[in-house]
PDB file of N, CA and C in Angstrom:
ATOM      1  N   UNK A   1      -6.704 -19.064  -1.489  1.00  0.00           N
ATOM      2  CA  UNK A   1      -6.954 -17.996  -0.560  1.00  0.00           C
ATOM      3  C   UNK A   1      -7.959 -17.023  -1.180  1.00  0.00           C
ATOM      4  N   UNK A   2      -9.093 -16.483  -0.495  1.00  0.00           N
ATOM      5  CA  UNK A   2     -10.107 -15.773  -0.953  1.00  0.00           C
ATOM      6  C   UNK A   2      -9.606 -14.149  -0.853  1.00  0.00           C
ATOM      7  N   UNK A   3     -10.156 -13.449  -1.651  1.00  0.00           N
ATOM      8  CA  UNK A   3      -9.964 -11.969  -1.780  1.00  0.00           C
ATOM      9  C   UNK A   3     -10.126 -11.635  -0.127  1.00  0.00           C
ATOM     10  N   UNK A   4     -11.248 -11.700   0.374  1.00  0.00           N
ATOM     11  CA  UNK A   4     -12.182 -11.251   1.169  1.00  0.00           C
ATOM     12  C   UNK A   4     -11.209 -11.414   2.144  1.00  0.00           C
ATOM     13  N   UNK A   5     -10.452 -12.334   2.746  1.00  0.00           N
ATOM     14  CA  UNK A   5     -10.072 -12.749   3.608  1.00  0.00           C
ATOM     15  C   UNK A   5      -8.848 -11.735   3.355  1.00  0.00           C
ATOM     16  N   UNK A   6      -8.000 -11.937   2.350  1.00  0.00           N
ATOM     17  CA  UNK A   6      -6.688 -10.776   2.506  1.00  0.00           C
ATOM     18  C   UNK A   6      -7.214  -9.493   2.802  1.00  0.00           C
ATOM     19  N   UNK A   7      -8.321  -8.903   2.091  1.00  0.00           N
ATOM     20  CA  UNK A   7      -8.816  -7.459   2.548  1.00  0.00           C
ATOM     21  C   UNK A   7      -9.665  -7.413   3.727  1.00  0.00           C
ATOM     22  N   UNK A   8      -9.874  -8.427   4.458  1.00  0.00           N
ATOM     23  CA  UNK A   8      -9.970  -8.244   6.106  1.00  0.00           C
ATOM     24  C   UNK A   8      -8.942  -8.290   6.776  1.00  0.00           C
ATOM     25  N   UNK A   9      -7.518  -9.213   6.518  1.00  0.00           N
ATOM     26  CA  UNK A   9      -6.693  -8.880   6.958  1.00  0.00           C
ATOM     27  C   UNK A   9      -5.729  -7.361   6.946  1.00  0.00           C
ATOM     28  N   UNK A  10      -5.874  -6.724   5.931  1.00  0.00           N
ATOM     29  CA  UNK A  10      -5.403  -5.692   5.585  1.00  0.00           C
ATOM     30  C   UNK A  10      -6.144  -4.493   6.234  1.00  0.00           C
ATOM     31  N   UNK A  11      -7.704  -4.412   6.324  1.00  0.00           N
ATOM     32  CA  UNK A  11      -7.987  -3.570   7.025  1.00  0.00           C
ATOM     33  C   UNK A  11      -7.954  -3.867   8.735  1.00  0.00           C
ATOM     34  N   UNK A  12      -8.001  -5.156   9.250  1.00  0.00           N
ATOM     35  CA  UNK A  12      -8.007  -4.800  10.630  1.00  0.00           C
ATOM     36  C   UNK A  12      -6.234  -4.552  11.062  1.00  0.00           C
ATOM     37  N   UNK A  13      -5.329  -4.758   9.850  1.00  0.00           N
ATOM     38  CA  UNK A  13      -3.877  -4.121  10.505  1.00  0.00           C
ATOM     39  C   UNK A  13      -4.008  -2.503  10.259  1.00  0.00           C
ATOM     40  N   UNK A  14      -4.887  -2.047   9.006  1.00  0.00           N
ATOM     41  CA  UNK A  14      -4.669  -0.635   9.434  1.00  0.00           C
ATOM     42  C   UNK A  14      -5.258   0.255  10.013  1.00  0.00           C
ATOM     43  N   UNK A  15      -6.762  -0.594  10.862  1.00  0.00           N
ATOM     44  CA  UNK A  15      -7.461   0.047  11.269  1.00  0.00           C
ATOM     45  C   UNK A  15      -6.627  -0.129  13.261  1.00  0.00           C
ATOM     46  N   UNK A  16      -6.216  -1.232  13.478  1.00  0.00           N
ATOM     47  CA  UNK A  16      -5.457  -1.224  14.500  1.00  0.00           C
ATOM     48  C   UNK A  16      -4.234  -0.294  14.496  1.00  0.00           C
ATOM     49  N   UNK A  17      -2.917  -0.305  13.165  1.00  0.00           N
ATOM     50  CA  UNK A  17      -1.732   0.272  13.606  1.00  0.00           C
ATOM     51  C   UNK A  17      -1.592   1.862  12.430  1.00  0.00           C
ATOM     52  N   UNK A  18      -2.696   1.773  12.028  1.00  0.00           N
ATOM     53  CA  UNK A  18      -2.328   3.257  10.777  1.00  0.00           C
ATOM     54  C   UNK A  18      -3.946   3.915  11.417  1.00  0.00           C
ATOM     55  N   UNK A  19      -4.938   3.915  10.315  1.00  0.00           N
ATOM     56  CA  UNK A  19      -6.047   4.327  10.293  1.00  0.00           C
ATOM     57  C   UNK A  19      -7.022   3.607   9.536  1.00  0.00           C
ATOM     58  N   UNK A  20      -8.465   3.621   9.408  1.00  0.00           N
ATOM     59  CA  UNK A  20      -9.151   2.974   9.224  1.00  0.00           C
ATOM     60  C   UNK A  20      -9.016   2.806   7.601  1.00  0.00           C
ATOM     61  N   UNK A  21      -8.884   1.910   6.679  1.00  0.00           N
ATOM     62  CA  UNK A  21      -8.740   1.921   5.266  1.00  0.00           C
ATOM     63  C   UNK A  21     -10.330   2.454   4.647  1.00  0.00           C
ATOM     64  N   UNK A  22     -10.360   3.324   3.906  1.00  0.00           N
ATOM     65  CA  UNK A  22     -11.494   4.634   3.189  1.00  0.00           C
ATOM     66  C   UNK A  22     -11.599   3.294   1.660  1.00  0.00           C
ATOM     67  N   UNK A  23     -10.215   3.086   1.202  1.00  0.00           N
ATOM     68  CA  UNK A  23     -10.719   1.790   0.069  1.00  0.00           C
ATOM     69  C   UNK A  23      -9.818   1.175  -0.339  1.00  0.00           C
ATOM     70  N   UNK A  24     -10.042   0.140  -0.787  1.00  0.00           N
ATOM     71  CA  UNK A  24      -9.249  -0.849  -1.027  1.00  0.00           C
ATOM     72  C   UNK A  24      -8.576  -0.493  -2.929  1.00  0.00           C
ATOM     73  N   UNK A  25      -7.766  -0.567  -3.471  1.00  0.00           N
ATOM     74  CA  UNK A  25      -7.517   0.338  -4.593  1.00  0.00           C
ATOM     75  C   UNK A  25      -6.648  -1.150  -5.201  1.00  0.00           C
ATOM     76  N   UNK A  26      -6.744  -2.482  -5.279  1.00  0.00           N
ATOM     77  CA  UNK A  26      -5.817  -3.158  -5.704  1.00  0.00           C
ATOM     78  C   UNK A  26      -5.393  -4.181  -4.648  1.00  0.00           C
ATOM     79  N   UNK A  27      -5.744  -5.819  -5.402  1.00  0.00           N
ATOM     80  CA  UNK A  27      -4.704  -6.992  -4.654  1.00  0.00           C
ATOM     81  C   UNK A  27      -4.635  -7.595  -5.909  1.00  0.00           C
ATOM     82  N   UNK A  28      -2.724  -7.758  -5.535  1.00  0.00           N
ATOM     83  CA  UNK A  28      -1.961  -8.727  -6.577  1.00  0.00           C
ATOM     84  C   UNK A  28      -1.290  -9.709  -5.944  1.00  0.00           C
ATOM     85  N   UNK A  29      -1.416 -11.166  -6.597  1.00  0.00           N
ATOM     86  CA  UNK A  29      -0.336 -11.877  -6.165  1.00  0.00           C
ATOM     87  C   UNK A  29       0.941 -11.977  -6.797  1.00  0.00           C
ATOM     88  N   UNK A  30       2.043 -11.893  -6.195  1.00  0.00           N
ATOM     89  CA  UNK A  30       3.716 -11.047  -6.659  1.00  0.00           C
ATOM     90  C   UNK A  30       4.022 -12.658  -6.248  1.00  0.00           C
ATOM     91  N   UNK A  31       3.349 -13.916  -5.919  1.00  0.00           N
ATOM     92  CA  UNK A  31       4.234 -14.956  -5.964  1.00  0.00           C
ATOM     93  C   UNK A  31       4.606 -15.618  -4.662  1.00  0.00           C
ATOM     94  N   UNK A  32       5.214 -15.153  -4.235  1.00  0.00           N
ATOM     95  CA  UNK A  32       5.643 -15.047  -2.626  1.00  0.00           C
ATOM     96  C   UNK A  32       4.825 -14.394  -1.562  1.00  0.00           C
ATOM     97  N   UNK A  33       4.115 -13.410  -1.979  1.00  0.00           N
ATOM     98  CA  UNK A  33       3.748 -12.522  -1.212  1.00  0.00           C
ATOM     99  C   UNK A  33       2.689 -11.851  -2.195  1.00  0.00           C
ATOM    100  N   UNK A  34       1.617 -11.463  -0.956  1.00  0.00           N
ATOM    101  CA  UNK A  34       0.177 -10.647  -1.515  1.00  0.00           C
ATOM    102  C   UNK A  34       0.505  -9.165  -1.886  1.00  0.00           C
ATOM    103  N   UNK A  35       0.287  -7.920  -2.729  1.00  0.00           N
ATOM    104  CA  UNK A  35       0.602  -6.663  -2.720  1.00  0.00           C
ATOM    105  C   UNK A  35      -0.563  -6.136  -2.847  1.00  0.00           C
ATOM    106  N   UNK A  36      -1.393  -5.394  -1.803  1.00  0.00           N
ATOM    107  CA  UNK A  36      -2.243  -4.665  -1.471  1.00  0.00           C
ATOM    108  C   UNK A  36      -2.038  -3.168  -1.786  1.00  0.00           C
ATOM    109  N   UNK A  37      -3.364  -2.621  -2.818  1.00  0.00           N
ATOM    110  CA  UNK A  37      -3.050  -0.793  -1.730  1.00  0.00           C
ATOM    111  C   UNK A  37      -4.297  -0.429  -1.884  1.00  0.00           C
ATOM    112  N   UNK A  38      -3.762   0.253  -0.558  1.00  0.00           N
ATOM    113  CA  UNK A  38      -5.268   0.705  -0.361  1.00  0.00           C
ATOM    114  C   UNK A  38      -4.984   2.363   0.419  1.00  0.00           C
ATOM    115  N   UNK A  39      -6.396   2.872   0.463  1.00  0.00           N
ATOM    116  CA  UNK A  39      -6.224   4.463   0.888  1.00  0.00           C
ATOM    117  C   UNK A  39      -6.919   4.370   1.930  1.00  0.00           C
ATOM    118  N   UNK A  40      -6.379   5.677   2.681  1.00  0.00           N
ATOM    119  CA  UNK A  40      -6.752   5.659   4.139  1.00  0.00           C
ATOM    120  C   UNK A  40      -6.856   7.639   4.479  1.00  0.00           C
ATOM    121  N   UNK A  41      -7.689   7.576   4.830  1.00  0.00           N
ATOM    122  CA  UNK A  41      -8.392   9.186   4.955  1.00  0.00           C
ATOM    123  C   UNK A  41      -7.373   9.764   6.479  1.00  0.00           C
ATOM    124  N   UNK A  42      -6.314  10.984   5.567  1.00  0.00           N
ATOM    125  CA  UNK A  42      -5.116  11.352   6.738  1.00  0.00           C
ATOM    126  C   UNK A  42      -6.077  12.630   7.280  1.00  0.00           C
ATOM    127  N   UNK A  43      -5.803  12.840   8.540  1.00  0.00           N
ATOM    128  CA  UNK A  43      -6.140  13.955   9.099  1.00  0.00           C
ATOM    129  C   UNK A  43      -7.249  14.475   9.002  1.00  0.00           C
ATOM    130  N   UNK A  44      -8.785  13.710   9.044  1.00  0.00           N
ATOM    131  CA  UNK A  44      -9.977  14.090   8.495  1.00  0.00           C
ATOM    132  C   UNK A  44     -10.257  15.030   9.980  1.00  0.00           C
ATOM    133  N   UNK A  45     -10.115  15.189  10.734  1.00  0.00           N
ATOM    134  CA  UNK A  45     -10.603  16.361  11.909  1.00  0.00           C
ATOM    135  C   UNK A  45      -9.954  17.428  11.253  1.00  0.00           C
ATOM    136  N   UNK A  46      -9.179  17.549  11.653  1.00  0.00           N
ATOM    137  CA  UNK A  46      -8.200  18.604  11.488  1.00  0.00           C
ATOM    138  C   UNK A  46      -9.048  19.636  10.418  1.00  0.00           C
ATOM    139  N   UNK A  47      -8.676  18.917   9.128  1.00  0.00           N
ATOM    140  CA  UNK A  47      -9.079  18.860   7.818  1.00  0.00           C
ATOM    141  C   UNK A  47     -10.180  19.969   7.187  1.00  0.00           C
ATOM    142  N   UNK A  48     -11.216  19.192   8.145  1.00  0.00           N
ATOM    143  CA  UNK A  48     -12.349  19.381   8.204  1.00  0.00           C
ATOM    144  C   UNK A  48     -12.634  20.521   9.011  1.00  0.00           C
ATOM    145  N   UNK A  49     -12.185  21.264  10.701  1.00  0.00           N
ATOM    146  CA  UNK A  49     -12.042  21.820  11.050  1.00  0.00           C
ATOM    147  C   UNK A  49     -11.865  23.669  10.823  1.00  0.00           C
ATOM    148  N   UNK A  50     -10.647  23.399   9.177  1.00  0.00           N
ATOM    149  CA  UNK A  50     -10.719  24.480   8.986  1.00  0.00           C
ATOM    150  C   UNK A  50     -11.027  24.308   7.575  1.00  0.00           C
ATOM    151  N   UNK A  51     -11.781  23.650   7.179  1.00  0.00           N
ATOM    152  CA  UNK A  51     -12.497  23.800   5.827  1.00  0.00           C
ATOM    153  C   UNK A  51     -11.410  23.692   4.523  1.00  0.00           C
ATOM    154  N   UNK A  52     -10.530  22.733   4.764  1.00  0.00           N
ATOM    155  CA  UNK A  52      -9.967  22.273   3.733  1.00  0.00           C
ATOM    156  C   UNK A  52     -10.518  20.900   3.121  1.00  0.00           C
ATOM    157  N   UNK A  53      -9.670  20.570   2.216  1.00  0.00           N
ATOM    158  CA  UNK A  53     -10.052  19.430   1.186  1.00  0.00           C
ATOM    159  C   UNK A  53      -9.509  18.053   2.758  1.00  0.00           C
ATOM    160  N   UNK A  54     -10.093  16.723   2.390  1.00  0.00           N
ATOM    161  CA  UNK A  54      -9.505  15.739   3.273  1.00  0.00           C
ATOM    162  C   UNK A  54      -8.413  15.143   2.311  1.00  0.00           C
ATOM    163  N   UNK A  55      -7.250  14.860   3.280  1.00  0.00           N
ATOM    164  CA  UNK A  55      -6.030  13.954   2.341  1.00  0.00           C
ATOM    165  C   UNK A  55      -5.966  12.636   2.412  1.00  0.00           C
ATOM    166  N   UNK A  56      -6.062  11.980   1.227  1.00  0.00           N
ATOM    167  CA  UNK A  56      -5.977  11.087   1.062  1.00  0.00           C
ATOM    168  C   UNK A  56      -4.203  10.302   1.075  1.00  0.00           C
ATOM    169  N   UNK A  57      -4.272   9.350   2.148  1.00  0.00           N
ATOM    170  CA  UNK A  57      -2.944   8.505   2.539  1.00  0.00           C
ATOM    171  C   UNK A  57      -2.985   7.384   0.888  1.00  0.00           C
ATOM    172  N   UNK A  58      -1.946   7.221   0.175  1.00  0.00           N
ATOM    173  CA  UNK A  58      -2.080   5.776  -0.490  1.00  0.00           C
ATOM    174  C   UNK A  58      -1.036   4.892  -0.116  1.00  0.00           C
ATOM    175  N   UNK A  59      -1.595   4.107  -0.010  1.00  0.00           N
ATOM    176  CA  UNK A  59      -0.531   2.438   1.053  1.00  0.00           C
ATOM    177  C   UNK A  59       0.070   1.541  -0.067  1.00  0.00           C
ATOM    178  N   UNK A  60       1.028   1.260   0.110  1.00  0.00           N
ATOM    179  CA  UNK A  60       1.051  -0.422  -0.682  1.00  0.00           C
ATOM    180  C   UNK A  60       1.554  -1.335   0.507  1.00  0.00           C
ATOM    181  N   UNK A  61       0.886  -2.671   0.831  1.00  0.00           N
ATOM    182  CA  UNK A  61       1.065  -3.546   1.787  1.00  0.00           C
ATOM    183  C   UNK A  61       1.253  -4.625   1.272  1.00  0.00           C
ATOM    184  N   UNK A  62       1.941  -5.528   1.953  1.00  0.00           N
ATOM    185  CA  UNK A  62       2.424  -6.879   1.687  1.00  0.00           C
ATOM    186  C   UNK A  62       1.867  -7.927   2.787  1.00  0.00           C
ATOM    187  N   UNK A  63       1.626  -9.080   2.210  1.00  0.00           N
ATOM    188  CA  UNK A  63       1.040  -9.858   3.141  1.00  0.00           C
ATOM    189  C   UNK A  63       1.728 -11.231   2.785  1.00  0.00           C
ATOM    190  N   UNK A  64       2.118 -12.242   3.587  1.00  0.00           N
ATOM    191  CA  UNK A  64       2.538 -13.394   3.127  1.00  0.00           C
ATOM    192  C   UNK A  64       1.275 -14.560   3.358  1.00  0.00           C
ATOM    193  N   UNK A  65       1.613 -15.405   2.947  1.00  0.00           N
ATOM    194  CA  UNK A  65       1.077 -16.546   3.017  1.00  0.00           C
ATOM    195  C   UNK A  65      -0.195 -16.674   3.785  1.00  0.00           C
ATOM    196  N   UNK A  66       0.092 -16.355   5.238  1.00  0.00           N
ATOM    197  CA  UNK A  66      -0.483 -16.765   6.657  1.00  0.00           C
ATOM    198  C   UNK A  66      -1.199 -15.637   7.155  1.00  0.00           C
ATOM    199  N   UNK A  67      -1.282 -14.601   5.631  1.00  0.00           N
ATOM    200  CA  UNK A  67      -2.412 -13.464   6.137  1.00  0.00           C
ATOM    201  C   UNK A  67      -1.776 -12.234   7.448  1.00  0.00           C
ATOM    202  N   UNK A  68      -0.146 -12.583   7.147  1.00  0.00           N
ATOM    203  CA  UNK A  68       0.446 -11.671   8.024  1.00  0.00           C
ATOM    204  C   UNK A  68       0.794 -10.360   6.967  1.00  0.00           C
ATOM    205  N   UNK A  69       0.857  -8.931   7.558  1.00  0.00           N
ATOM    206  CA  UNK A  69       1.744  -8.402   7.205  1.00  0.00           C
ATOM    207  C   UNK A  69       2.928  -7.904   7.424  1.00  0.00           C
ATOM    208  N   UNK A  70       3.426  -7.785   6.213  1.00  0.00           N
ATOM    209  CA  UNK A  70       5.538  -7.861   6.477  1.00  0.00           C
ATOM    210  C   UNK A  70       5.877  -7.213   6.048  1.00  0.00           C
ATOM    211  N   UNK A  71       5.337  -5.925   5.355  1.00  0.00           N
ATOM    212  CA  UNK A  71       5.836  -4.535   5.086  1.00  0.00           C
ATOM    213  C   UNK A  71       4.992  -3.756   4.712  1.00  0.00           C
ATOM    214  N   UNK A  72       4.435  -2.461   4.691  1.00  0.00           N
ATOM    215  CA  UNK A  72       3.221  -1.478   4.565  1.00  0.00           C
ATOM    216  C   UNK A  72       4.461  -0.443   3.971  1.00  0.00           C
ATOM    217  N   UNK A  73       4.251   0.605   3.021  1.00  0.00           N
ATOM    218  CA  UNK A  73       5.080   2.110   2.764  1.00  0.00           C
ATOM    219  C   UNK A  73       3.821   3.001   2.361  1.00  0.00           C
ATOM    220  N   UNK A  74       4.140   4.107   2.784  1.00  0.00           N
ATOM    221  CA  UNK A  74       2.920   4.849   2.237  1.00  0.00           C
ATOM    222  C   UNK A  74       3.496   5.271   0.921  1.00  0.00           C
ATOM    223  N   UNK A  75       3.127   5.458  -0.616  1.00  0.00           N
ATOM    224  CA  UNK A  75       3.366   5.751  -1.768  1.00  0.00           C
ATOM    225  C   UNK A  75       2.831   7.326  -1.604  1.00  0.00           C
ATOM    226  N   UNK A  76       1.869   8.195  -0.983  1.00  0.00           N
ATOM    227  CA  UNK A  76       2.136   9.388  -1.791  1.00  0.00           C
ATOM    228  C   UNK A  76       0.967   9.798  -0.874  1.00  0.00           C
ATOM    229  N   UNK A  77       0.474  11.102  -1.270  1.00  0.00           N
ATOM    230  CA  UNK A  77      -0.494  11.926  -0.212  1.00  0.00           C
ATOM    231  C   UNK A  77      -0.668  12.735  -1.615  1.00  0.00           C
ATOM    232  N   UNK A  78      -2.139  13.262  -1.463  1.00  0.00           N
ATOM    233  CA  UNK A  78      -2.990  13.763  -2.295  1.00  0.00           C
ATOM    234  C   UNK A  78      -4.374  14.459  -1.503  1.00  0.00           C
ATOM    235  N   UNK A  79      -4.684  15.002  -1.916  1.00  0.00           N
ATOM    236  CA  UNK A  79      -6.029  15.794  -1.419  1.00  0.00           C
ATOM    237  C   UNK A  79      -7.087  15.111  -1.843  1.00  0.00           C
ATOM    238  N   UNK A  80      -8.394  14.903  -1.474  1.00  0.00           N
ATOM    239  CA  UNK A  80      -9.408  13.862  -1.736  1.00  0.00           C
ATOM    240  C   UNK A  80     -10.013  14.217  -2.868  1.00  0.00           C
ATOM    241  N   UNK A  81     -10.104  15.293  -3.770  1.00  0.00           N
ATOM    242  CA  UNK A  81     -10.696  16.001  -4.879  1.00  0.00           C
ATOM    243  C   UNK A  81      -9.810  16.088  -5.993  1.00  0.00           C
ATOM    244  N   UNK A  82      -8.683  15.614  -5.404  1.00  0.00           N
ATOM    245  CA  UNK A  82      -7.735  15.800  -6.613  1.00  0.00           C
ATOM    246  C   UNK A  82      -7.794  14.648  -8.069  1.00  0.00           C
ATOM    247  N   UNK A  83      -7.584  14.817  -9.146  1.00  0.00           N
ATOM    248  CA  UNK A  83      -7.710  14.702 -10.619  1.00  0.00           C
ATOM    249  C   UNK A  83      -6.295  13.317  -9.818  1.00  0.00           C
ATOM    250  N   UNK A  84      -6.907  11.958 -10.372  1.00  0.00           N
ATOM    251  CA  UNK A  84      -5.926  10.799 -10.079  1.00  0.00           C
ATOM    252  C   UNK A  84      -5.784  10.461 -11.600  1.00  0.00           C
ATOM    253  N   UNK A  85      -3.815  10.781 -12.040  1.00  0.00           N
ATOM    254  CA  UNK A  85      -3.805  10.516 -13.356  1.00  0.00           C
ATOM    255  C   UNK A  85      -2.912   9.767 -13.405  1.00  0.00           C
ATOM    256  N   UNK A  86      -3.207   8.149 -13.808  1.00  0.00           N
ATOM    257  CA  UNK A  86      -2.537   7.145 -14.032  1.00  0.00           C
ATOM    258  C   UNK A  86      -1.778   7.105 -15.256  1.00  0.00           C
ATOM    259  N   UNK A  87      -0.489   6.170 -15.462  1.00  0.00           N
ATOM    260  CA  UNK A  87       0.704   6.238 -16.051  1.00  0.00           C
ATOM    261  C   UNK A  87      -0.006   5.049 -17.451  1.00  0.00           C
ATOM    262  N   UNK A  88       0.157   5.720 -18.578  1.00  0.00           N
ATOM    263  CA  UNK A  88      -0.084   4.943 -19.561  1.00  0.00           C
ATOM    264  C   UNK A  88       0.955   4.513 -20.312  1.00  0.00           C
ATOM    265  N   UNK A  89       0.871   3.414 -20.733  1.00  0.00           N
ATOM    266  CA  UNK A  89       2.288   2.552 -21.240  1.00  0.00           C
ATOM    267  C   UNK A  89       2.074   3.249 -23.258  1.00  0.00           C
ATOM    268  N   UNK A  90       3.165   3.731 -23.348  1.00  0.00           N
ATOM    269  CA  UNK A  90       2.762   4.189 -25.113  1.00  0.00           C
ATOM    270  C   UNK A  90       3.035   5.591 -24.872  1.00  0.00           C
ATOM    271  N   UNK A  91       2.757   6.050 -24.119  1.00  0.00           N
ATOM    272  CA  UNK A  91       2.998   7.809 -23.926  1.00  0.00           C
ATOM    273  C   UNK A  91       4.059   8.819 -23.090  1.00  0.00           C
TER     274      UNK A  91
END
C-alpha cells in the first residue's frame, strides 16, 4: 500500500466529515491498522475576524486495510504560533 494513497484517503474523510487537513504530521503501520495524524486549521474565520492567533486541531486516525476509516480522536488544540515541544525519551 502506497503512502499517497492512505493520505488521500485521510484527507478526503476530513475534508468531507471534520475540516480540510492544513498537514499531514505522521503515518505508522500499528499492524492491523494504519495510524495517521494530521492537523486541521479550527475556526480560521472566526479567528481571523478578531485578530487572534488560528488554532490548530491535532487528529490521530486509523485506517484499516481497505483505506477505510475506523476511528479519528482529536489529541489536543493549540494556537498556530505556539512553541511544539516534543517528549524526549532520557529526560
Amino acid at each position: 500500500m502506497k503512502l499517497e494513497e492512505i493520505m488521500d484517503a485521510i484527507n478526503s474523510f476530513f475534508e468531507k466529515h471534520v475540516k480540510p487537513v492544513h498537514r499531514t504530521t505522521s503515518v505508522v503501520n500499528q499492524g492491523k491498522y494504519w495510524e495517521v495524524g494530521v492537523e486541521v486549521i479550527e475556526e480560521k474565520e472566526y479567528m481571523k475576524r478578531y485578530g487572534r492567533d488560528q488554532l490548530i486541531g491535532e487528529y490521530v486516525a486509523r485506517l484499516n486495510d481497505n483505506l477505510e476509516v475506523i476511528s479519528f480522536e482529536r489529541k489536543g488544540l493549540r494556537q498556530r504560533t505556539s512553541v511544539i515541544q516534543e517528549e524526549v525519551e532520557g529526560r
